[in-house]
PDB file of N, CA and C in Angstrom:
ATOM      1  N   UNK A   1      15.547   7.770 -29.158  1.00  0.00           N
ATOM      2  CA  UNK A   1      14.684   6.718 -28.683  1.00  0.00           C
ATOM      3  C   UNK A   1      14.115   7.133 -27.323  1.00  0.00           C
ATOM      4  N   UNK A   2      12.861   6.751 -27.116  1.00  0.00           N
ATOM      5  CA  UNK A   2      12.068   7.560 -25.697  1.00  0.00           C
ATOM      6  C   UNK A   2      12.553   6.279 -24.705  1.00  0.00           C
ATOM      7  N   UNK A   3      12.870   7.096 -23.465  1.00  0.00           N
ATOM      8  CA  UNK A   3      13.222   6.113 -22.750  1.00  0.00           C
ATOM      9  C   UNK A   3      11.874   5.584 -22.073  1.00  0.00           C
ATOM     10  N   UNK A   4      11.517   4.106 -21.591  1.00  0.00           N
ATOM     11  CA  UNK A   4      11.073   3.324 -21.461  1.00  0.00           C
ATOM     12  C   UNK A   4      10.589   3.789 -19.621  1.00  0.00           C
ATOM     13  N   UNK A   5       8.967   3.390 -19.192  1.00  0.00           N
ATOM     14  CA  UNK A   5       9.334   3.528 -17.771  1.00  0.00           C
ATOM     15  C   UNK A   5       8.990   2.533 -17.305  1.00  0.00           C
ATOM     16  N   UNK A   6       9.336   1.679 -16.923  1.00  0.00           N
ATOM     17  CA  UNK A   6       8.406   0.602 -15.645  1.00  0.00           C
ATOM     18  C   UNK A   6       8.532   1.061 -14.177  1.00  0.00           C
ATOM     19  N   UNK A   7       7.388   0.328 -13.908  1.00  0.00           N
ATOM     20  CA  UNK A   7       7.155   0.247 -12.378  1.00  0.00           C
ATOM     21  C   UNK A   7       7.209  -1.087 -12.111  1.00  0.00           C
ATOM     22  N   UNK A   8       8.453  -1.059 -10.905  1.00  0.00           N
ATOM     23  CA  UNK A   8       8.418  -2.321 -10.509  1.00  0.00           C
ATOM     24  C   UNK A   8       7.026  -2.938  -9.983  1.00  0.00           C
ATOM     25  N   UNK A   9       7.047  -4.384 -10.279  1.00  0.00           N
ATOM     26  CA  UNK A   9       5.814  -5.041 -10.045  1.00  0.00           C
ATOM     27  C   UNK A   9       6.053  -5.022  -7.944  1.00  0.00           C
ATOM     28  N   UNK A  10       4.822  -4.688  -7.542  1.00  0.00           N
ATOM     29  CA  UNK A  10       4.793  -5.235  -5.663  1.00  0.00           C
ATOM     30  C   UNK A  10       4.587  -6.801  -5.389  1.00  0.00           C
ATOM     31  N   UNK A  11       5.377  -6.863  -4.561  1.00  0.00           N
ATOM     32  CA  UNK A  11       5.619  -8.299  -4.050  1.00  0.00           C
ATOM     33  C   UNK A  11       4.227  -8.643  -3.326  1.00  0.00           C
ATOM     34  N   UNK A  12       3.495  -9.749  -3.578  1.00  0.00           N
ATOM     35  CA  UNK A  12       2.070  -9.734  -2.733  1.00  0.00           C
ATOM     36  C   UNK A  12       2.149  -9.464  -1.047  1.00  0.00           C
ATOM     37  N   UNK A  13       1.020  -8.546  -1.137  1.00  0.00           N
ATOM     38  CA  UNK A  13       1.328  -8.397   0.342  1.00  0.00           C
ATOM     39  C   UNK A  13       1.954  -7.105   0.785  1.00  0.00           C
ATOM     40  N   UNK A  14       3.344  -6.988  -0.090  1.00  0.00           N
ATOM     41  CA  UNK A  14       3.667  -5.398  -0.074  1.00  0.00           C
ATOM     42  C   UNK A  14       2.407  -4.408  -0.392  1.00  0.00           C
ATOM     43  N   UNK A  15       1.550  -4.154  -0.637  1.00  0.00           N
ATOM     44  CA  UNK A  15       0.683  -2.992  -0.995  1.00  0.00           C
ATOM     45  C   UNK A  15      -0.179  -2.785  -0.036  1.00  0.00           C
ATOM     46  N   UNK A  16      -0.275  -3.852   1.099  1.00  0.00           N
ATOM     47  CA  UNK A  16      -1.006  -3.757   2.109  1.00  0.00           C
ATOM     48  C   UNK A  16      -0.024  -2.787   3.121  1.00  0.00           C
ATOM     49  N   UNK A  17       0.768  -2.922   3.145  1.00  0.00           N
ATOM     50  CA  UNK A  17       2.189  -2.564   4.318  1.00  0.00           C
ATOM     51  C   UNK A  17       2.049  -1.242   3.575  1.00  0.00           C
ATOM     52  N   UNK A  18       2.216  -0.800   2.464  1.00  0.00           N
ATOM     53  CA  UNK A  18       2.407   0.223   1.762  1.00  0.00           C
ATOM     54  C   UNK A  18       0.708   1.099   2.218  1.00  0.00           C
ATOM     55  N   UNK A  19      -0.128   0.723   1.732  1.00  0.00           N
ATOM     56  CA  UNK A  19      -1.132   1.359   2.706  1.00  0.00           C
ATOM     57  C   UNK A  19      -1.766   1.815   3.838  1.00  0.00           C
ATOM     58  N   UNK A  20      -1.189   0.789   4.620  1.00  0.00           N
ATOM     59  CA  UNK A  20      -1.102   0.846   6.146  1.00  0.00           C
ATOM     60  C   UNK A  20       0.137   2.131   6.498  1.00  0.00           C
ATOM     61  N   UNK A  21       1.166   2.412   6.002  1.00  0.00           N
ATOM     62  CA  UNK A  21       1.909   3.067   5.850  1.00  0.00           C
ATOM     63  C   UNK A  21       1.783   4.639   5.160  1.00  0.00           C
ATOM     64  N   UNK A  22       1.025   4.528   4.654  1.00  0.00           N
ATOM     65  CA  UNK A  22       0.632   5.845   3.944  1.00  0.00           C
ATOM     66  C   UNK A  22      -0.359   6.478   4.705  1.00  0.00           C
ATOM     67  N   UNK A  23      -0.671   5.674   5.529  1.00  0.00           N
ATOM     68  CA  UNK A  23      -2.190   5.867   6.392  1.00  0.00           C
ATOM     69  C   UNK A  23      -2.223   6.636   7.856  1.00  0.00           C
ATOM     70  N   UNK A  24      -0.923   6.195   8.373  1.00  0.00           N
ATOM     71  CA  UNK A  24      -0.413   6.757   9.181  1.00  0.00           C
ATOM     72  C   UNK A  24      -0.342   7.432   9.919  1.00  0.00           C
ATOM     73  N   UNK A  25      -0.506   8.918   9.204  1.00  0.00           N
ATOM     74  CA  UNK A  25      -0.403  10.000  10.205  1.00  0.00           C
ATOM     75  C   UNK A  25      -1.477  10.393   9.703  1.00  0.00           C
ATOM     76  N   UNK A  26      -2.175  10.305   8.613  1.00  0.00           N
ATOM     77  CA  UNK A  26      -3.878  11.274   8.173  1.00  0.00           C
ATOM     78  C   UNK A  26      -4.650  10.004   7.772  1.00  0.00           C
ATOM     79  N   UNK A  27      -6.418  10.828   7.692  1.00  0.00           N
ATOM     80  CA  UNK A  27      -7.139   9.841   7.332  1.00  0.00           C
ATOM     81  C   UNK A  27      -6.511  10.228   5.594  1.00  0.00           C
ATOM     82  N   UNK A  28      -7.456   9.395   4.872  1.00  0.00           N
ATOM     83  CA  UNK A  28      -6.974   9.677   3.071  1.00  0.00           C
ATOM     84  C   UNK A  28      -7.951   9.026   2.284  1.00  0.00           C
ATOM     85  N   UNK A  29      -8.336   9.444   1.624  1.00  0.00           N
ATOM     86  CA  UNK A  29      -9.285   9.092   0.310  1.00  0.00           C
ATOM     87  C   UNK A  29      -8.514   8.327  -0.346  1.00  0.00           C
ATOM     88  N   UNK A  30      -8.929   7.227  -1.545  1.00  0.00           N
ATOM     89  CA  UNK A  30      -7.926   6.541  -2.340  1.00  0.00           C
ATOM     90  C   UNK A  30      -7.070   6.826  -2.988  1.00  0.00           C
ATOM     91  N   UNK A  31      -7.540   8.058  -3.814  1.00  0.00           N
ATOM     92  CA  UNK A  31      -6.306   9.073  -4.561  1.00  0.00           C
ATOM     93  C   UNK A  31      -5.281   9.675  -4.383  1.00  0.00           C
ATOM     94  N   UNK A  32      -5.835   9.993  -2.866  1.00  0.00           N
ATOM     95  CA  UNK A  32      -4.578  10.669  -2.206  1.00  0.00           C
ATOM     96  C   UNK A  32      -3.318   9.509  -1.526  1.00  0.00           C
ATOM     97  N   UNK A  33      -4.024   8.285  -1.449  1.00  0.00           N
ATOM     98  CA  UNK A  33      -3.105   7.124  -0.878  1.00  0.00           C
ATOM     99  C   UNK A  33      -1.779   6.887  -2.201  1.00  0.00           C
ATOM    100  N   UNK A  34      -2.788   6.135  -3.202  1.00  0.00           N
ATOM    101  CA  UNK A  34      -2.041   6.166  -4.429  1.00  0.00           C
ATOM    102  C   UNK A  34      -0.672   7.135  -4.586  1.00  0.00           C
ATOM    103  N   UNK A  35      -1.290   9.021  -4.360  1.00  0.00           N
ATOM    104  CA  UNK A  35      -0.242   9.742  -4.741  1.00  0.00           C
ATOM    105  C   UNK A  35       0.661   9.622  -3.532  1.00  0.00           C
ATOM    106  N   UNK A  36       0.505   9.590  -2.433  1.00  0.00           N
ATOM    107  CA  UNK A  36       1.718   9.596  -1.049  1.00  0.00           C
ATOM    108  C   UNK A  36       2.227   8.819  -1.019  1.00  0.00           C
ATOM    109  N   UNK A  37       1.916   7.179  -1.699  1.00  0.00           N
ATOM    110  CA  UNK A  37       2.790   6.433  -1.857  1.00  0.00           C
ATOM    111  C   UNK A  37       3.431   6.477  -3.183  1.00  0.00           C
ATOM    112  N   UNK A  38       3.591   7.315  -4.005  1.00  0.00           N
ATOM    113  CA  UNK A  38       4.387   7.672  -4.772  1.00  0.00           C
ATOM    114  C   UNK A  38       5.272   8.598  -4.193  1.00  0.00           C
ATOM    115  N   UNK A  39       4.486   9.318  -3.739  1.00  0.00           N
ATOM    116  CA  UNK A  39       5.770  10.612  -2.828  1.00  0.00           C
ATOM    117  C   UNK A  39       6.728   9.671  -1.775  1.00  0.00           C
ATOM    118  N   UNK A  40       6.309   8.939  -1.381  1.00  0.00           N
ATOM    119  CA  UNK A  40       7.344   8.426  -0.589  1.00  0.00           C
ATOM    120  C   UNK A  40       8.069   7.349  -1.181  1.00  0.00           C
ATOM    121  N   UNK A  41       7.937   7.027  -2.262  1.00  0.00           N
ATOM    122  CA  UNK A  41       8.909   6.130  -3.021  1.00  0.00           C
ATOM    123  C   UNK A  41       9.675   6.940  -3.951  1.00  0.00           C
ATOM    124  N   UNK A  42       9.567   8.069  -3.919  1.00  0.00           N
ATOM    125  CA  UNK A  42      10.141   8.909  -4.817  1.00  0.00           C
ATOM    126  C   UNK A  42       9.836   8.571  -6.466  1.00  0.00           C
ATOM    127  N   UNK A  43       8.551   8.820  -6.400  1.00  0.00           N
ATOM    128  CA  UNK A  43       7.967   8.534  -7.742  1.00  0.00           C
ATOM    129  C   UNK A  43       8.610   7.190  -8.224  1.00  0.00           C
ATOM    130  N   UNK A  44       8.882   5.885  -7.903  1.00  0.00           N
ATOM    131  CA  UNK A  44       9.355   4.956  -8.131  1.00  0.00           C
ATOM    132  C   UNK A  44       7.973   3.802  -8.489  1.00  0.00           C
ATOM    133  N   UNK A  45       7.085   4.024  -7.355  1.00  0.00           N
ATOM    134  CA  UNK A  45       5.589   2.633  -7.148  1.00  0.00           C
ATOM    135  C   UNK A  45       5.163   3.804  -7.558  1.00  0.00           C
ATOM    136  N   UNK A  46       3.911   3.270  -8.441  1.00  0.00           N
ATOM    137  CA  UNK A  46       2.863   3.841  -8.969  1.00  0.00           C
ATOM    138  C   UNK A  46       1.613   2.638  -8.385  1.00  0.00           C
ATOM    139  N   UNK A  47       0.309   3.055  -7.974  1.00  0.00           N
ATOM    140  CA  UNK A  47      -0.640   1.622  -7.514  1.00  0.00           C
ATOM    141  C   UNK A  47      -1.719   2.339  -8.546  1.00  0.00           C
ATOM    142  N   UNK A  48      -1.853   0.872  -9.082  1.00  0.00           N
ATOM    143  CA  UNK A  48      -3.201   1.274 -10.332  1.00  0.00           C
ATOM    144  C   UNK A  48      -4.502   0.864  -9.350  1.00  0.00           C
ATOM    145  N   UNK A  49      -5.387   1.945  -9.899  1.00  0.00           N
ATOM    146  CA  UNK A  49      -6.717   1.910  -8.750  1.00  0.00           C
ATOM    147  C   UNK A  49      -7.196   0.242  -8.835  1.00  0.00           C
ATOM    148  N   UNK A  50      -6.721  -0.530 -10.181  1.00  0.00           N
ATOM    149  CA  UNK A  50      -7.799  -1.913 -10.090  1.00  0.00           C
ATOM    150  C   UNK A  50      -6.737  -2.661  -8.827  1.00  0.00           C
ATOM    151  N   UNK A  51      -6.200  -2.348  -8.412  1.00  0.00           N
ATOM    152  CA  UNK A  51      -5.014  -2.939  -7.721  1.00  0.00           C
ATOM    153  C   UNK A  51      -5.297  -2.278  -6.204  1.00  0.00           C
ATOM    154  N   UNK A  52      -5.509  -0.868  -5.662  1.00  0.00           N
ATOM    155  CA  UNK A  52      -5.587   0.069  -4.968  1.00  0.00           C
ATOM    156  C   UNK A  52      -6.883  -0.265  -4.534  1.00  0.00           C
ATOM    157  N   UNK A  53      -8.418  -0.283  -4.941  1.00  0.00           N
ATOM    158  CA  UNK A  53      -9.282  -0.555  -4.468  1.00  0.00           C
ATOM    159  C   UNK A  53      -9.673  -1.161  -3.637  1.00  0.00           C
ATOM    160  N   UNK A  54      -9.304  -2.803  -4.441  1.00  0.00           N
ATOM    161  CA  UNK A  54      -9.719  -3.947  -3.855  1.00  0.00           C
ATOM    162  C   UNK A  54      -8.889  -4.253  -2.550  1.00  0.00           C
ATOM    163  N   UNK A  55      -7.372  -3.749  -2.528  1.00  0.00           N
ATOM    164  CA  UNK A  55      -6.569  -3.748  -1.443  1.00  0.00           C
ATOM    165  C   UNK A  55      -7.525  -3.101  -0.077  1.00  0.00           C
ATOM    166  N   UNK A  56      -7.939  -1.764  -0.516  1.00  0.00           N
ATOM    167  CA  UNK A  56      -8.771  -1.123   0.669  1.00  0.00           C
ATOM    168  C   UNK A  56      -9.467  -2.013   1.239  1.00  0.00           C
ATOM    169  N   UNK A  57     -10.809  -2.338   0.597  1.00  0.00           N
ATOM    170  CA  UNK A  57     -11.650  -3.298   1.107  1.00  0.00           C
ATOM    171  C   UNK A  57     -11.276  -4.355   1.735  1.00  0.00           C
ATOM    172  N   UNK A  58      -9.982  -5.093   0.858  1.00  0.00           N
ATOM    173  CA  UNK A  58      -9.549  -6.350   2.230  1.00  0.00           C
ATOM    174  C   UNK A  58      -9.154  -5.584   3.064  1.00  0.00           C
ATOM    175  N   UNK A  59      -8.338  -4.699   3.659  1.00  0.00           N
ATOM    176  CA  UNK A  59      -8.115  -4.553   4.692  1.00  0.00           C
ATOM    177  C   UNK A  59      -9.184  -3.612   5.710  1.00  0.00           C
ATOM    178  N   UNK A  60      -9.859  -3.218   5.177  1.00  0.00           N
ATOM    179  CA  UNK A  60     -11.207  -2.669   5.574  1.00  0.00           C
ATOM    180  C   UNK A  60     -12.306  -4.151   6.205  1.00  0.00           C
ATOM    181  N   UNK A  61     -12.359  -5.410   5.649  1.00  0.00           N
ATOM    182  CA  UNK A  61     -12.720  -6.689   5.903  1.00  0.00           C
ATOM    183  C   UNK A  61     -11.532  -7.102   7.091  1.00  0.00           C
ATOM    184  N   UNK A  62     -10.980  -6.671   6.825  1.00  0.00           N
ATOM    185  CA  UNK A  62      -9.876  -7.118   8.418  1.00  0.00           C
ATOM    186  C   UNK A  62      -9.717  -6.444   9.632  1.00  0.00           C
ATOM    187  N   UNK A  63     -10.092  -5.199   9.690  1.00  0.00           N
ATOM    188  CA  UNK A  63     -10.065  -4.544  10.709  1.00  0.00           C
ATOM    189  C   UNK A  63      -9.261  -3.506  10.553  1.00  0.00           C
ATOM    190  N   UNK A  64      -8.532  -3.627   9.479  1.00  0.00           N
ATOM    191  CA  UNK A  64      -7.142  -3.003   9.889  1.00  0.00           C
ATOM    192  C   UNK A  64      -7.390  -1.497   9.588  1.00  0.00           C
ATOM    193  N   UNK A  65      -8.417  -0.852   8.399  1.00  0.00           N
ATOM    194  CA  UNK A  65      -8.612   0.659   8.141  1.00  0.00           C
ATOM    195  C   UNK A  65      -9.988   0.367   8.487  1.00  0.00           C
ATOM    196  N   UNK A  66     -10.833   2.005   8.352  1.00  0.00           N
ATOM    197  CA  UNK A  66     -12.132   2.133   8.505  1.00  0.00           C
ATOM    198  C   UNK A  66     -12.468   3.447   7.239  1.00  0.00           C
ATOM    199  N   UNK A  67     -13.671   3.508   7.362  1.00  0.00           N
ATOM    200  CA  UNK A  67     -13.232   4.230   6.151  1.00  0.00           C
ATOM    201  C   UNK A  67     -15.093   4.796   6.738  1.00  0.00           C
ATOM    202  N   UNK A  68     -14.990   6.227   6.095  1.00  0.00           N
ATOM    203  CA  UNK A  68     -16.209   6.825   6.014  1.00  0.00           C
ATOM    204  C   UNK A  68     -16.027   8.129   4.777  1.00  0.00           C
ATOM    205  N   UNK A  69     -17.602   8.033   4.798  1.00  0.00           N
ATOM    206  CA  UNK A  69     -17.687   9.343   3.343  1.00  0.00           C
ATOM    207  C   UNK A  69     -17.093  10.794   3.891  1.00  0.00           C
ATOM    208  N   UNK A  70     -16.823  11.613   3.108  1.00  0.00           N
ATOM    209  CA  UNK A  70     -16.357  13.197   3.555  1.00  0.00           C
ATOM    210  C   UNK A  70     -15.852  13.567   1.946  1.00  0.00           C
ATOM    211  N   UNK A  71     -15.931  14.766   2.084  1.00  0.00           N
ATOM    212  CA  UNK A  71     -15.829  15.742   0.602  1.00  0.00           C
ATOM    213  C   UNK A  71     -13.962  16.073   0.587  1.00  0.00           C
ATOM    214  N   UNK A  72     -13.616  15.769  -1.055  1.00  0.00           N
ATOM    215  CA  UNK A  72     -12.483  15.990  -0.984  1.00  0.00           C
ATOM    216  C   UNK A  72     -12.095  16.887  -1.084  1.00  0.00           C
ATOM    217  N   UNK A  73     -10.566  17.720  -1.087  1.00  0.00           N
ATOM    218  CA  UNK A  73      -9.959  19.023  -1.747  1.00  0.00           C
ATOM    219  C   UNK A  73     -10.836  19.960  -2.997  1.00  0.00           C
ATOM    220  N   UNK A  74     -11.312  18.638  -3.816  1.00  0.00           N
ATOM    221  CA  UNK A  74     -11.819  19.393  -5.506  1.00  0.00           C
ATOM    222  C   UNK A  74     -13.512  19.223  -4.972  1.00  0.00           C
ATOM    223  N   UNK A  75     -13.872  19.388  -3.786  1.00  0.00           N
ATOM    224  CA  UNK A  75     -15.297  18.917  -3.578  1.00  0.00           C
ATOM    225  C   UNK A  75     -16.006  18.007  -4.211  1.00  0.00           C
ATOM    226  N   UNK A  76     -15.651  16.653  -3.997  1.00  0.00           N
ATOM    227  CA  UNK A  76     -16.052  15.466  -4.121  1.00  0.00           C
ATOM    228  C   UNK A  76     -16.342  14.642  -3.216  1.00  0.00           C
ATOM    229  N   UNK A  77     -17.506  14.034  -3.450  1.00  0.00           N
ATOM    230  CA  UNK A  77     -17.710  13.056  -2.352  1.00  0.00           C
ATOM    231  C   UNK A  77     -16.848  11.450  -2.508  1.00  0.00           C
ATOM    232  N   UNK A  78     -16.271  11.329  -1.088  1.00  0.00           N
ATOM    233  CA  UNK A  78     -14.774  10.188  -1.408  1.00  0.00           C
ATOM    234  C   UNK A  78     -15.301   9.673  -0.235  1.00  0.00           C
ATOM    235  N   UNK A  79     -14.361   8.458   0.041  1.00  0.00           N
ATOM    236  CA  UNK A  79     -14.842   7.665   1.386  1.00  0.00           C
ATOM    237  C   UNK A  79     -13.075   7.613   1.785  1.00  0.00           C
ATOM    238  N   UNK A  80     -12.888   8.199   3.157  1.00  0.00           N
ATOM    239  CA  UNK A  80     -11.797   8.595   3.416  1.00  0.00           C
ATOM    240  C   UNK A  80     -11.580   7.198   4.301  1.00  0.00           C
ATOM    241  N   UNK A  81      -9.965   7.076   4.174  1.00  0.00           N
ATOM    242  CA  UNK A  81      -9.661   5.671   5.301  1.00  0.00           C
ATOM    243  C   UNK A  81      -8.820   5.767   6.333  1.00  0.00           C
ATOM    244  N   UNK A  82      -8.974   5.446   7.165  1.00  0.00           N
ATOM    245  CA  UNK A  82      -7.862   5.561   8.208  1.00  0.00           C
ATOM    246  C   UNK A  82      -7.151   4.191   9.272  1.00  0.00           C
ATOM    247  N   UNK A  83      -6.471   4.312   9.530  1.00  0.00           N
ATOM    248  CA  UNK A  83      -5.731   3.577  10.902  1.00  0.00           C
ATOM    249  C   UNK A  83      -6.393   2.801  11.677  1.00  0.00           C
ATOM    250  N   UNK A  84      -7.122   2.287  11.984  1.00  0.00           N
ATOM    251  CA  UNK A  84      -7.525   1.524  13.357  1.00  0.00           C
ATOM    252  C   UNK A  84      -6.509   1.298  14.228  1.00  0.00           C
ATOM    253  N   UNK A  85      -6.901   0.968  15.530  1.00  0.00           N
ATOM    254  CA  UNK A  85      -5.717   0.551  16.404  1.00  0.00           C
ATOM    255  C   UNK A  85      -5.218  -0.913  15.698  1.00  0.00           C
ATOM    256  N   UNK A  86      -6.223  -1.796  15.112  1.00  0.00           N
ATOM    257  CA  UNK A  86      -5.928  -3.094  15.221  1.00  0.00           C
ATOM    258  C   UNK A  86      -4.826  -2.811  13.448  1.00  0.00           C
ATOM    259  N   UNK A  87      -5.085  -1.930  12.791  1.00  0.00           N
ATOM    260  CA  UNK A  87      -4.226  -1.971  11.237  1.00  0.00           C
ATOM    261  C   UNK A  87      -2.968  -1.058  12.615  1.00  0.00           C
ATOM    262  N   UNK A  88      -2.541  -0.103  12.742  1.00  0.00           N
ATOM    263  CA  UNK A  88      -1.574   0.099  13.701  1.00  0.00           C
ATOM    264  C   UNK A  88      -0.753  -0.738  13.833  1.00  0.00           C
ATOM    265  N   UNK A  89      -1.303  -1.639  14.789  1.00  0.00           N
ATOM    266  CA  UNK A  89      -0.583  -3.087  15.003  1.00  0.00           C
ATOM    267  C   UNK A  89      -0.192  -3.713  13.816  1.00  0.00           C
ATOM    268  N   UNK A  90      -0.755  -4.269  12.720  1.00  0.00           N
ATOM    269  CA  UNK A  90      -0.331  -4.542  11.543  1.00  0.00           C
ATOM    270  C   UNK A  90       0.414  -3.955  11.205  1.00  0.00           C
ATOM    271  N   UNK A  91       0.692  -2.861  11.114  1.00  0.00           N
ATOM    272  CA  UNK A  91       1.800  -1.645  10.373  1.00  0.00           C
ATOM    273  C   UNK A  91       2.994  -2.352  10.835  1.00  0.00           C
ATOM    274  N   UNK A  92       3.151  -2.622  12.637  1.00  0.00           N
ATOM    275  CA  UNK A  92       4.089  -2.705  13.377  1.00  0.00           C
ATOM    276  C   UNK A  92       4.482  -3.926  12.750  1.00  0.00           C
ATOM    277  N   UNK A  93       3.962  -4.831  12.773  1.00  0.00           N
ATOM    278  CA  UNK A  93       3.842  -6.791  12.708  1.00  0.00           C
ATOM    279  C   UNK A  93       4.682  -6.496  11.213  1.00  0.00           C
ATOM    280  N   UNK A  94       4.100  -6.274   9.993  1.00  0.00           N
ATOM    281  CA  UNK A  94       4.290  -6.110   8.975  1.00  0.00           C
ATOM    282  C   UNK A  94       5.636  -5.428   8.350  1.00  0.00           C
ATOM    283  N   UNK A  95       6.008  -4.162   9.246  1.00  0.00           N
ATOM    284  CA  UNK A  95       7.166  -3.621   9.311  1.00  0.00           C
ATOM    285  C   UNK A  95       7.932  -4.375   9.730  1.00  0.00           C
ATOM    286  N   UNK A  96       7.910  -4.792  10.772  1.00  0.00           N
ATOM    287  CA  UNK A  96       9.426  -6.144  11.373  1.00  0.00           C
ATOM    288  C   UNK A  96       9.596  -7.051  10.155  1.00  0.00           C
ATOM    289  N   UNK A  97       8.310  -7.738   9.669  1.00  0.00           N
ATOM    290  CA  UNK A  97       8.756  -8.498   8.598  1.00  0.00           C
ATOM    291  C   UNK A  97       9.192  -8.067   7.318  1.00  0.00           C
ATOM    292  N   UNK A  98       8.668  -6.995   6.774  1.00  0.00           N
ATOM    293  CA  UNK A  98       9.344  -6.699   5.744  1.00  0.00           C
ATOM    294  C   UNK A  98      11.016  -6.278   6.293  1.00  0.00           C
ATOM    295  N   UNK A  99      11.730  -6.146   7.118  1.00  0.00           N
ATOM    296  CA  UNK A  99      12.912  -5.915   7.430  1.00  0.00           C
ATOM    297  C   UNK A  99      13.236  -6.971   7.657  1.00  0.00           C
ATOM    298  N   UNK A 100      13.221  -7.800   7.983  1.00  0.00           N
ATOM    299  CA  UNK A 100      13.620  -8.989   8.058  1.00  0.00           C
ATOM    300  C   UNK A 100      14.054  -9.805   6.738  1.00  0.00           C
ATOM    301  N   UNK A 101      12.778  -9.768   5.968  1.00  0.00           N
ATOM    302  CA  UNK A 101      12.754 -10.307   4.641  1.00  0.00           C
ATOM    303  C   UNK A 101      13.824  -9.620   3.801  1.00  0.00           C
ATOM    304  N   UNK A 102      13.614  -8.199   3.723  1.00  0.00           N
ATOM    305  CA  UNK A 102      14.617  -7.571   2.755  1.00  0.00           C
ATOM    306  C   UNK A 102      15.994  -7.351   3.360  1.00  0.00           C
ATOM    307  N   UNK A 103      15.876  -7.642   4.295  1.00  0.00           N
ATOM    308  CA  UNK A 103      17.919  -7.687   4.865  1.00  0.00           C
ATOM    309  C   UNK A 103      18.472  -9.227   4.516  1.00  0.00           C
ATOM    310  N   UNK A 104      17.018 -10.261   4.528  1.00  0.00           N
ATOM    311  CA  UNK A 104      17.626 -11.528   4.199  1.00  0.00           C
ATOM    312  C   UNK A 104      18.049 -11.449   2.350  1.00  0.00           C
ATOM    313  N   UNK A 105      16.990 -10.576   1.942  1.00  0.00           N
ATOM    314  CA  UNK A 105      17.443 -10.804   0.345  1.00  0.00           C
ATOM    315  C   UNK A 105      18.762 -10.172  -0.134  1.00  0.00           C
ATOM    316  N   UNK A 106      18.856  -8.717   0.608  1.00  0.00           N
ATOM    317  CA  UNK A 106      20.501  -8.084   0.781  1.00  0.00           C
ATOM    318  C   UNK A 106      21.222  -9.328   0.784  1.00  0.00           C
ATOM    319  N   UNK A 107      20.859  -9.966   1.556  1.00  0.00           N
ATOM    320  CA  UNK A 107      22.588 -10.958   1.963  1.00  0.00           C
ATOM    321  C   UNK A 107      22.586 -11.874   0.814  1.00  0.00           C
ATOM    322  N   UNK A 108      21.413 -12.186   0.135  1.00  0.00           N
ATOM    323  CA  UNK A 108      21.571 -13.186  -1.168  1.00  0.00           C
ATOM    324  C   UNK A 108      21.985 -12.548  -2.153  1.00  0.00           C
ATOM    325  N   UNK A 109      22.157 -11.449  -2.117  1.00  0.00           N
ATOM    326  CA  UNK A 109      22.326 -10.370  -3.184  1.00  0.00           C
ATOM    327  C   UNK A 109      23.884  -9.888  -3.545  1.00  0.00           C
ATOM    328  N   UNK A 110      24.294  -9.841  -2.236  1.00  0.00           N
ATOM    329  CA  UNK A 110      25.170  -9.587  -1.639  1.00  0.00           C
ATOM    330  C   UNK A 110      26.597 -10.788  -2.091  1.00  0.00           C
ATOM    331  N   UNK A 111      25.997 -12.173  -1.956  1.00  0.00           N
ATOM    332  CA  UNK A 111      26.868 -13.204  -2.448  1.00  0.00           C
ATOM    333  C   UNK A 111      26.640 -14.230  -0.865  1.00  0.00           C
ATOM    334  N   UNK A 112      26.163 -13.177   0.094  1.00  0.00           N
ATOM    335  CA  UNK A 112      26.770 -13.987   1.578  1.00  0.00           C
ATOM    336  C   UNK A 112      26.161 -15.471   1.380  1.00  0.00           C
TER     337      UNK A 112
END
């Protein structure tokens, strides 16, 4: 019998933190976001582009990335995104809370 794969579903809101996070240290085209946040989940999140896109743009509508055209690795024209100071700050804001949140669910988990 073939074993089965899911990807856990993202909690709303997680995929923003997860982008902001992938964003980080380079600018990145969408494809390449998608795959680094697989590399850093250890192939665990997979982000489907109808999911991946529209995420960009809101946070591109918020301040938080910027994004301009440039040619990729396979010479393609991509619109690469990056960091703003003001998504930065979000990273930070966003990081405290997701630690917060997931140490509170540990403890429900936990029995405490």
């Amino acid at each position: 019998m073939a074993k089965e794969s899911h990807s856990p579903e993202l909690l709303q809101g997680t995929l923003d933190l997860l982008i902001l996070k992938s964003l980080q240290l380079e600018a990145m085209h969408g494809f390449g976001i998608s795959i680094r946040i697989r590399q850093m989940s250890d192939e665990v999140l997979q982000v489907e582009q109808g999911s991946l896109y529209p995420a960009l743009y809101r946070l591109e509508d918020r301040g938080w990335i910027s994004a301009e055209w440039g040619i990729s690795d396979n010479n393609r024209r991509a619109r690469f995104y990056k960091l703003t100071a003001a998504g930065r700050k979000q990273l930070d804001t966003e990081t405290a809370n997701w630690r917060q949140v997931s140490a509170a669910i540990n403890l429900v988990l936990k029995g405490a």
